[in-house]
C-alpha atoms as a PDB file:
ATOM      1  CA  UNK A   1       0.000   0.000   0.000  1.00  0.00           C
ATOM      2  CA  UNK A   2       1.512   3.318  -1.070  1.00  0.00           C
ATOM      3  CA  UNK A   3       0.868   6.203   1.832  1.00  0.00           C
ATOM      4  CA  UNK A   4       0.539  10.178   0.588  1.00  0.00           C
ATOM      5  CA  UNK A   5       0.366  12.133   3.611  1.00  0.00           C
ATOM      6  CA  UNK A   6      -0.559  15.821   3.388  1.00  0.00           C
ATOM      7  CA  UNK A   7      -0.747  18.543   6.470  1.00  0.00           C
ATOM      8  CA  UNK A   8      -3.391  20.193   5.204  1.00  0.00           C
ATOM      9  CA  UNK A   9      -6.144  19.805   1.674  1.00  0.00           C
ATOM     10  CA  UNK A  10      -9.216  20.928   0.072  1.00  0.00           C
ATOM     11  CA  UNK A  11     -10.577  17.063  -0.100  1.00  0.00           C
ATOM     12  CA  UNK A  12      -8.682  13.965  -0.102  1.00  0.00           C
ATOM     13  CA  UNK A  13     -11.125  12.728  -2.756  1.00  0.00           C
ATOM     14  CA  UNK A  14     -10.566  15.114  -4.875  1.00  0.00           C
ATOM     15  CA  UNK A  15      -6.979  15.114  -4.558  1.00  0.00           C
ATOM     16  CA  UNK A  16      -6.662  11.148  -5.287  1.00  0.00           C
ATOM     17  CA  UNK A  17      -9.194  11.629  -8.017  1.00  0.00           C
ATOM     18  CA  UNK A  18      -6.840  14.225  -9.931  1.00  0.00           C
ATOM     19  CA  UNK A  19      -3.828  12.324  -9.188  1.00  0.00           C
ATOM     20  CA  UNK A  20      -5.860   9.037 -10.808  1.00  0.00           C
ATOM     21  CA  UNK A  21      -6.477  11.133 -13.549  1.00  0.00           C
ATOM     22  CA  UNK A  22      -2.966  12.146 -14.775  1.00  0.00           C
ATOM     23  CA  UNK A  23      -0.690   8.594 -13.594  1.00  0.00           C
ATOM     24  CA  UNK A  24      -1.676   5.314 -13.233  1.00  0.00           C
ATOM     25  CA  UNK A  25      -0.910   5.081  -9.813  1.00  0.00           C
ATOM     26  CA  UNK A  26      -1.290   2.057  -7.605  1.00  0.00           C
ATOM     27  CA  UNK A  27      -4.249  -0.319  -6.492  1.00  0.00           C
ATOM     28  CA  UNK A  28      -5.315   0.819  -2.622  1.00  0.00           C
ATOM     29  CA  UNK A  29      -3.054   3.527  -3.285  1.00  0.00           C
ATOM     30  CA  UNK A  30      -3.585   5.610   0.126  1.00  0.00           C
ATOM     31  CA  UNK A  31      -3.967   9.827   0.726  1.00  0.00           C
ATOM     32  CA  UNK A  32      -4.469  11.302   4.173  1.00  0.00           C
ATOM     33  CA  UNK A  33      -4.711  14.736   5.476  1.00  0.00           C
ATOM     34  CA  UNK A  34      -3.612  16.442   9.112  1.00  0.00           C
ATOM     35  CA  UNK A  35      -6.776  18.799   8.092  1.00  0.00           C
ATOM     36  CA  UNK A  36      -9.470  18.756   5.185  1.00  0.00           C
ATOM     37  CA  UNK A  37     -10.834  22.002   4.190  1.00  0.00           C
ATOM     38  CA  UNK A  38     -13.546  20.831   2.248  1.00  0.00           C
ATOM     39  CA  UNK A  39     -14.211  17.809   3.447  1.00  0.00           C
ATOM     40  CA  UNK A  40     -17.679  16.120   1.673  1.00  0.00           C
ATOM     41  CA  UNK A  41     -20.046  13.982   2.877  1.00  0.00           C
ATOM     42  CA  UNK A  42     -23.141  12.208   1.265  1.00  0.00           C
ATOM     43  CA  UNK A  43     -25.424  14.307  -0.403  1.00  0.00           C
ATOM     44  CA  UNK A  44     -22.825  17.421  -0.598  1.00  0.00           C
ATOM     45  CA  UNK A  45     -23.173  17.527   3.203  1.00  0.00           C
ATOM     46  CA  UNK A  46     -19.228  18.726   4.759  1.00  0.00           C
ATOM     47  CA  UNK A  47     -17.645  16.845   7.215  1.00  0.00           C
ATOM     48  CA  UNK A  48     -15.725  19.105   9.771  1.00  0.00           C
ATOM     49  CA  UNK A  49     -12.779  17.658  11.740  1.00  0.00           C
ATOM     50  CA  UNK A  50     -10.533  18.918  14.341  1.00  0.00           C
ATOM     51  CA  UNK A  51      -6.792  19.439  12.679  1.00  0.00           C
ATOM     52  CA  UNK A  52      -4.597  16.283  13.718  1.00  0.00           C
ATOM     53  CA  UNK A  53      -7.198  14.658  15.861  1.00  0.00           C
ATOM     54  CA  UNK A  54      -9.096  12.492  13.232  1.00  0.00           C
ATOM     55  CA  UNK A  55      -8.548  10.034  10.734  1.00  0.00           C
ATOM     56  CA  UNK A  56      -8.806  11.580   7.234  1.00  0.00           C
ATOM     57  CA  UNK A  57      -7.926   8.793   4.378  1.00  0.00           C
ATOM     58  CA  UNK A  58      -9.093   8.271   1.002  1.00  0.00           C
ATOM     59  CA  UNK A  59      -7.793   5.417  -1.152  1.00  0.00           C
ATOM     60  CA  UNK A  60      -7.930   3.811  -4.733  1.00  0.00           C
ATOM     61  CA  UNK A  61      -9.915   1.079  -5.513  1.00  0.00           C
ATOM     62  CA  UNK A  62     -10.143  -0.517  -9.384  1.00  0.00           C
ATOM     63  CA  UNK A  63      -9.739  -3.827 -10.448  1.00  0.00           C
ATOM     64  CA  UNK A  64     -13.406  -4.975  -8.628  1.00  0.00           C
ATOM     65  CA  UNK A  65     -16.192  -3.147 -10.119  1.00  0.00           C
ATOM     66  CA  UNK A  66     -17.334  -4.100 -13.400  1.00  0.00           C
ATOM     67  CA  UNK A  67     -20.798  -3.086 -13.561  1.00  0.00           C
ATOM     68  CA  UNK A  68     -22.790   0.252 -12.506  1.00  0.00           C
ATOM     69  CA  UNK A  69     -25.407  -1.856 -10.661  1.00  0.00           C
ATOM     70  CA  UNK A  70     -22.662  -3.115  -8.679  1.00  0.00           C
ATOM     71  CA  UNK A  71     -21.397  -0.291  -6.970  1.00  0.00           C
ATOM     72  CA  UNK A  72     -22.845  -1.178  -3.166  1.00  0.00           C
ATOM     73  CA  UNK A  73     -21.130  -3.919  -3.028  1.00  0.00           C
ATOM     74  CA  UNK A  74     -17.868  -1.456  -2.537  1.00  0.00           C
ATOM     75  CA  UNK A  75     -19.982   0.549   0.057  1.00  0.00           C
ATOM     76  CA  UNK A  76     -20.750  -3.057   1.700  1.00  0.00           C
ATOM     77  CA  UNK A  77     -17.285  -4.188   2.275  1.00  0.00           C
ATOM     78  CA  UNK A  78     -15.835  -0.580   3.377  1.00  0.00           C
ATOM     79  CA  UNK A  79     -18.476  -0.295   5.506  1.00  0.00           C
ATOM     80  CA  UNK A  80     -17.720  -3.759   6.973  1.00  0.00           C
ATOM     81  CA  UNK A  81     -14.026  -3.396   7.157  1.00  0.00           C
ATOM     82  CA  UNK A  82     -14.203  -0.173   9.312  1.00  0.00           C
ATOM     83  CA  UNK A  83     -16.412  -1.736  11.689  1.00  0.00           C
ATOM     84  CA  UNK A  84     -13.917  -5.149  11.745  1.00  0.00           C
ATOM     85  CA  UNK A  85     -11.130  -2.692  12.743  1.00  0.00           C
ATOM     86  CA  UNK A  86     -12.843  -0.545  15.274  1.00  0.00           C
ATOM     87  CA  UNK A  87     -14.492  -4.229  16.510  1.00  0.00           C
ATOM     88  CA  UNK A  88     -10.699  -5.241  17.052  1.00  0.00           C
ATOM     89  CA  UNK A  89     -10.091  -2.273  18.915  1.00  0.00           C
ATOM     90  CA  UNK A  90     -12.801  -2.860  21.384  1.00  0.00           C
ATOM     91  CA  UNK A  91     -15.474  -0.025  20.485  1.00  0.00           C
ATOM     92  CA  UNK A  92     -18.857  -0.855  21.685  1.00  0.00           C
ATOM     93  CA  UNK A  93     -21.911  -0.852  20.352  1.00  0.00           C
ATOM     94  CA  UNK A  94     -21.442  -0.732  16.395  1.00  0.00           C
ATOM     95  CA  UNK A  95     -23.968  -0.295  13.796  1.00  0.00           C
ATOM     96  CA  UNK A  96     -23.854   0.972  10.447  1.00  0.00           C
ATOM     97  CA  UNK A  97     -26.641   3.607   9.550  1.00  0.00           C
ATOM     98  CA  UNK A  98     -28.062   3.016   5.939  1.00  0.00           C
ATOM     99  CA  UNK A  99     -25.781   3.520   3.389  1.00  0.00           C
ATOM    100  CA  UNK A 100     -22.640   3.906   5.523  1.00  0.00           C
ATOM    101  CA  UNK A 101     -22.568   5.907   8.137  1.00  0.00           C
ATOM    102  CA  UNK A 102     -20.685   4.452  11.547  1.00  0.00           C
ATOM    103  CA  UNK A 103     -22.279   4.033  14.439  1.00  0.00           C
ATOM    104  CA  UNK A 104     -21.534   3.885  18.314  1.00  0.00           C
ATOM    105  CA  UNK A 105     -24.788   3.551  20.328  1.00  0.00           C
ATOM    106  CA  UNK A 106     -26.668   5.977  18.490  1.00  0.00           C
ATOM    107  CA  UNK A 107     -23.891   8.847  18.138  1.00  0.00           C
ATOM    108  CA  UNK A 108     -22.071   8.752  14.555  1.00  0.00           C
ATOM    109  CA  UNK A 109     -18.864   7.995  14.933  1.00  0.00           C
ATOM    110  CA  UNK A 110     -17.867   7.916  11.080  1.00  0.00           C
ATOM    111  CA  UNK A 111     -18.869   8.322   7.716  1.00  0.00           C
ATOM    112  CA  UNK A 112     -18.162   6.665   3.683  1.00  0.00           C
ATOM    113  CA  UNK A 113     -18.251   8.771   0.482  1.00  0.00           C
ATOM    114  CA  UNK A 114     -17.193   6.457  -2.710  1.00  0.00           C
ATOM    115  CA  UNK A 115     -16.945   8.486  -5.613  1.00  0.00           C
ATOM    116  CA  UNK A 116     -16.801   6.001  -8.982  1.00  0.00           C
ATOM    117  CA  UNK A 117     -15.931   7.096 -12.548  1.00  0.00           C
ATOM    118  CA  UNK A 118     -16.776   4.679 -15.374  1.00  0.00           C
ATOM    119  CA  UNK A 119     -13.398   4.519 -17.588  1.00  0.00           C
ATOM    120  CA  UNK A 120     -13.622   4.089 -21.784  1.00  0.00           C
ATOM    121  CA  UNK A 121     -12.534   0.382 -21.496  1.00  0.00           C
ATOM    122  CA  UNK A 122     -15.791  -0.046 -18.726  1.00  0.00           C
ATOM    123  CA  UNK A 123     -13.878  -0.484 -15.961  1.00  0.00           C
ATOM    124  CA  UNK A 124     -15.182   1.398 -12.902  1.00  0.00           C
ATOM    125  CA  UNK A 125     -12.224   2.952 -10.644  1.00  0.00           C
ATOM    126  CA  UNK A 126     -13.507   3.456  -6.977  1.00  0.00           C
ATOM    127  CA  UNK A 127     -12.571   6.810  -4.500  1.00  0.00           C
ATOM    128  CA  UNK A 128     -13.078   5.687  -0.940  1.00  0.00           C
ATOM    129  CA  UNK A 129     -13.264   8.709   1.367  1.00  0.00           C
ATOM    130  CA  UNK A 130     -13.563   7.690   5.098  1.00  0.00           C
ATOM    131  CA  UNK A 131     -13.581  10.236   8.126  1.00  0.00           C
ATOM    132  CA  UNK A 132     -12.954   8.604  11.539  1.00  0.00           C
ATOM    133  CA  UNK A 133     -13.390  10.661  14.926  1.00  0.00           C
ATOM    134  CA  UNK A 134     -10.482   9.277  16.740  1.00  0.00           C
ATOM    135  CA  UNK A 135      -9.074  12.091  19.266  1.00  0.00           C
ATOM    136  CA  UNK A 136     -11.617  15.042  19.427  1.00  0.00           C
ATOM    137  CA  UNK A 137     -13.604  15.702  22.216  1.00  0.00           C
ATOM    138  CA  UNK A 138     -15.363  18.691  21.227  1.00  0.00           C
ATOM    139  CA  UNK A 139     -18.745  18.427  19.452  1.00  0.00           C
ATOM    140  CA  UNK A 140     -20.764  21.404  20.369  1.00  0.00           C
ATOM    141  CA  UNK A 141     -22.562  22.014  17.597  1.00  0.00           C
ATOM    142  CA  UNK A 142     -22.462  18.150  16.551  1.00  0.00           C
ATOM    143  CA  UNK A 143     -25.256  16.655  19.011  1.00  0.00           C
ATOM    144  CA  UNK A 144     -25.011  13.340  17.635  1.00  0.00           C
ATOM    145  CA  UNK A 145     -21.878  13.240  16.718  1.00  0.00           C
ATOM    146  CA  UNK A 146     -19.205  11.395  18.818  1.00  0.00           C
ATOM    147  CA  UNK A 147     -15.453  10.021  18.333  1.00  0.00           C
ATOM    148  CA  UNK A 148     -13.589   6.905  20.023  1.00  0.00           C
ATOM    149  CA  UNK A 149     -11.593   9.008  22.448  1.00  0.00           C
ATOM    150  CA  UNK A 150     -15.448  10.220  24.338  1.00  0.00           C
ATOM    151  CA  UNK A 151     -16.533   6.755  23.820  1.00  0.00           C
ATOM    152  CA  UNK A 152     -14.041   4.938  25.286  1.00  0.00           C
ATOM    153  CA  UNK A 153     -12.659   7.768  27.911  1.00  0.00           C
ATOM    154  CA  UNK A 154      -8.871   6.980  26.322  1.00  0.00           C
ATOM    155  CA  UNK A 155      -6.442   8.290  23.153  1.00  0.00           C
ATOM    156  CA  UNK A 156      -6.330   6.264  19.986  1.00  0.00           C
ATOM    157  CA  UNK A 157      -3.294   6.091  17.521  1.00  0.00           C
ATOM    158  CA  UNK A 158      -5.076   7.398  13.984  1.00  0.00           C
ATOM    159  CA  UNK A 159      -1.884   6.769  12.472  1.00  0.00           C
ATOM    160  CA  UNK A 160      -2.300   2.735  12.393  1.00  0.00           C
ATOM    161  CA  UNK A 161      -5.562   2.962  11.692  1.00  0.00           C
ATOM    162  CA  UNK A 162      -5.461   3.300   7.649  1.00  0.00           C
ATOM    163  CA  UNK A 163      -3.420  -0.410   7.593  1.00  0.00           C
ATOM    164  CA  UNK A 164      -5.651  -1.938   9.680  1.00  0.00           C
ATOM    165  CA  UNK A 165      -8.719  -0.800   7.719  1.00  0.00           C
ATOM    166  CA  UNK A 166      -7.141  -1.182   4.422  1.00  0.00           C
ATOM    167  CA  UNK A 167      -5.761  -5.103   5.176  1.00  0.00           C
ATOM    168  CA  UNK A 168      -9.814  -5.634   6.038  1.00  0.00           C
ATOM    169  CA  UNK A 169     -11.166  -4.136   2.428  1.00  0.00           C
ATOM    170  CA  UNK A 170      -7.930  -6.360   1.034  1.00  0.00           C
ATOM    171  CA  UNK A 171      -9.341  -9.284   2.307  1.00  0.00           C
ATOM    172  CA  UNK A 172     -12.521  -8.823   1.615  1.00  0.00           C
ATOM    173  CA  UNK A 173     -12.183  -8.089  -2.089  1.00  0.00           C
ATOM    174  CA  UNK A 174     -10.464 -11.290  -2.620  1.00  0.00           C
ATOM    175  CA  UNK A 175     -13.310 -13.478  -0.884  1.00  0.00           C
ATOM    176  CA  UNK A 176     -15.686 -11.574  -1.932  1.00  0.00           C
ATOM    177  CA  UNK A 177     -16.765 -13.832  -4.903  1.00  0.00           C
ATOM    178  CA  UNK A 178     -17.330 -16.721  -2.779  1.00  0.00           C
ATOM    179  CA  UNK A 179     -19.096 -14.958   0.206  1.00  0.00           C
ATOM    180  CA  UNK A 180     -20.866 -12.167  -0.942  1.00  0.00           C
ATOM    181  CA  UNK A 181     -24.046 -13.261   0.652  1.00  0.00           C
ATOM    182  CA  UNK A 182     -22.490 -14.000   3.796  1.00  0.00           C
ATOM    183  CA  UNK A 183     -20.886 -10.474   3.957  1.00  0.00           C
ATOM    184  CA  UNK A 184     -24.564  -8.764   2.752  1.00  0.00           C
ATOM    185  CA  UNK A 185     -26.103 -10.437   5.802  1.00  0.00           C
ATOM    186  CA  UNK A 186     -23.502  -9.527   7.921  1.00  0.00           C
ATOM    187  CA  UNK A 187     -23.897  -5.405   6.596  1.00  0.00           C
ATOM    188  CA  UNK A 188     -27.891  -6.472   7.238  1.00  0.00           C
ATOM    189  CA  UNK A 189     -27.368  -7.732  10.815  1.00  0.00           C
ATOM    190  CA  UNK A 190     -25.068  -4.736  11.032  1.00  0.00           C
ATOM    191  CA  UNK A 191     -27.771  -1.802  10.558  1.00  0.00           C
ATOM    192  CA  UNK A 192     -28.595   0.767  12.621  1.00  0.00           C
ATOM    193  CA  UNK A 193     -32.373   0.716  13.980  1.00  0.00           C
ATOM    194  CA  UNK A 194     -33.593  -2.005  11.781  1.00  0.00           C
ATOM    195  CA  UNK A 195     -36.730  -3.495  12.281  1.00  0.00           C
ATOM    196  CA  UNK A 196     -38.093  -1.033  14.773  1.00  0.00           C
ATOM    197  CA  UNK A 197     -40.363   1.673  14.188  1.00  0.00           C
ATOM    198  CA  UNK A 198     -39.090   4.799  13.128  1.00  0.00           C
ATOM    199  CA  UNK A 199     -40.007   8.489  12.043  1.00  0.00           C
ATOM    200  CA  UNK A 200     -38.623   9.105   8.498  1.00  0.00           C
ATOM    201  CA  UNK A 201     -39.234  11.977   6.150  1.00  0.00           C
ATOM    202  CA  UNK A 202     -39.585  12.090   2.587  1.00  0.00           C
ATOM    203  CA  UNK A 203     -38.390  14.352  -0.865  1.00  0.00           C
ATOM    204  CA  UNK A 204     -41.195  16.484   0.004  1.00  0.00           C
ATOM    205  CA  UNK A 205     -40.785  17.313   4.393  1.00  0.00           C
ATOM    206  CA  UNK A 206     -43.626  14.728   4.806  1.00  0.00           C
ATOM    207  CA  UNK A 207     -42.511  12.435   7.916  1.00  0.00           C
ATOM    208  CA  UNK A 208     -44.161   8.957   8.251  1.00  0.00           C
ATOM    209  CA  UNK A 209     -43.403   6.230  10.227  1.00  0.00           C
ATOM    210  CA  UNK A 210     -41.442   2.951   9.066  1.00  0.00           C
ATOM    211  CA  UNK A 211     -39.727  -0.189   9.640  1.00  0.00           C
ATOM    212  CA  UNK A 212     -36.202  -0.944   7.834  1.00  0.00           C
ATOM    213  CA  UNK A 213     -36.420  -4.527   6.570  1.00  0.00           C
ATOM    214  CA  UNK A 214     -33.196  -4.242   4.984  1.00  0.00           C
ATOM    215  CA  UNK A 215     -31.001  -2.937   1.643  1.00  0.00           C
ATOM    216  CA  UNK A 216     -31.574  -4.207  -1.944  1.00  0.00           C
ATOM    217  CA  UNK A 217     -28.971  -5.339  -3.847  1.00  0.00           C
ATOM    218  CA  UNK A 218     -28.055  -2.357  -5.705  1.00  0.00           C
ATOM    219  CA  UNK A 219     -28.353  -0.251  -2.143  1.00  0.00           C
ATOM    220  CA  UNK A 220     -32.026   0.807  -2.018  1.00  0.00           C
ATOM    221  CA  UNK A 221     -33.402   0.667   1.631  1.00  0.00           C
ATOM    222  CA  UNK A 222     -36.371  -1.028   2.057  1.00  0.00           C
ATOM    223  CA  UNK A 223     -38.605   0.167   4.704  1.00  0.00           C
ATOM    224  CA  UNK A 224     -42.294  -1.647   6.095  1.00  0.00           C
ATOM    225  CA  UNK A 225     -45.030   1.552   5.735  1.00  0.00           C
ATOM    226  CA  UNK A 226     -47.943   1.425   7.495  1.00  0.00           C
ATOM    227  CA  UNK A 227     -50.105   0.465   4.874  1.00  0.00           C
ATOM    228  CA  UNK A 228     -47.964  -3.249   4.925  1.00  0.00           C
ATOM    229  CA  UNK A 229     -46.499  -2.329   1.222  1.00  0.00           C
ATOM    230  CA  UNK A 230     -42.728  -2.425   1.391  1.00  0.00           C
ATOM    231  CA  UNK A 231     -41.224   0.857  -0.588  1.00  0.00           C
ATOM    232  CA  UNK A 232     -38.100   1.106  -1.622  1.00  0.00           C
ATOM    233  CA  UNK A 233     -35.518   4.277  -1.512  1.00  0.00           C
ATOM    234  CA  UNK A 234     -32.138   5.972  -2.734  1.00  0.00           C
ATOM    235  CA  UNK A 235     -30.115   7.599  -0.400  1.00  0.00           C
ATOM    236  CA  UNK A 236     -31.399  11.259  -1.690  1.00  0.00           C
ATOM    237  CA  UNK A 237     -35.274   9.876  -1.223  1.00  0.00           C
ATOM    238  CA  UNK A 238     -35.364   9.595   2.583  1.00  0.00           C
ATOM    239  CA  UNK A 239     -34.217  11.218   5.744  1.00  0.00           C
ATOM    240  CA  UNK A 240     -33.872   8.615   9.143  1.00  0.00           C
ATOM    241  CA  UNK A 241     -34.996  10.740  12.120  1.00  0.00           C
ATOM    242  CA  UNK A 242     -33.710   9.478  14.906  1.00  0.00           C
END
């Protein structure tokens, strides 16, 4: 795994993204970033982080997607491999809120944005941004935001972190073929208030209540409404209230 580290960066993402562009650099090649300026989140939200204190990392990913309808499956196994890792360092409590969002109790400890772009030859190359509260303690105006440091009352080393979570997604892409299914129940026995009823609001500010039955394979979420039909959602459709 090569390692770029930066002190300070507009977006990691973006930064990997233009360096993909101009060299072919290497598979699970990794960036990370002391600060992020611009740091993005799903649906253009920005992720702020305390300079040094977090884990900022983006990396590479090609050679696994083939297909457009396939492009969970890389939010699956990221998703999975951060939660191995912070399993194996004794956080309690995970969950993973639909699509990717990490969970501790019900605070969010860290958060996935995969950016693909479809190559001329079909080939789809993969930009994994994860942020990772690790050190900060402050969260004033982040209510349910939290970081392993408040959880666990105790200093982390971010600096390890990238390996660890980059050996998982390594491993996982190789079995992946042969255990898919057992790694989609895994993400389903993995999410955050399923099967409990929730508030939920739609495109249009209308809340309604709901019960997560789990994802589709191309990364809908399927939610139980009250009239006993099963609906199905993308990630810009519905809002979890919780």
């Amino acid at each position: 795994m090569k390692l770029i580290k930066l002190d300070a960066i507009d977006s990691t993402n973006d930064f990997l993204k233009a360096l993909s562009s101009q060299d072919e650099i290497d598979n699970f090649t990794v960036v990370t970033a002391e600060n992020q300026i611009k740091g993005k989140g799903q649906m253009g939200a920005k992720w702020f982080s305390e300079t040094g204190k977090n884990l900022i990392m983006s990396v590479l990913v090609k050679n696994f997607l083939f297909h457009t309808e396939k492009v969970f499956d890389m939010s699956l196994i990221v998703s999975l491999s951060v939660i191995q890792t912070l399993k194996e360092l004794d956080i309690p409590h995970l969950s993973i809120k639909w699509p990717n969002d990490i969970m501790s109790y019900n605070k969010k400890i860290g958060g996935i944005l995969i950016e693909n772009t479809l190559k001329s030859d079909g080939r789809i190359v993969s930009i994994v941004g994860i942020g990772l509260n690790v050190n900060q303690e402050n969260f004033e105006h982040l209510p349910n935001a939290s970081s392993l440091k408040v959880i666990c009352n105790k200093e982390f080393d971010k600096e390890s972190l990238p390996f660890l979570i980059i050996e998982k997604m390594k491993q996982k892409i190789g079995l992946w073929e042969n255990n898919s299914a057992l790694y989609r129940q895994e993400y389903f026995n993995l999410l955050f208030r399923k099967g409990v009823p929730m508030p939920f609001k739609n495109l249009h500010n209308k809340n309604f209540m709901g019960i997560i039955q789990g994802v589709s394979p191309i990364g809908k979420l399927q939610v139980l409404l009250e009239d006993d039909s099963i609906a199905e959602f993308e990630i810009k459709e519905i809002q979890m209230l919780y």
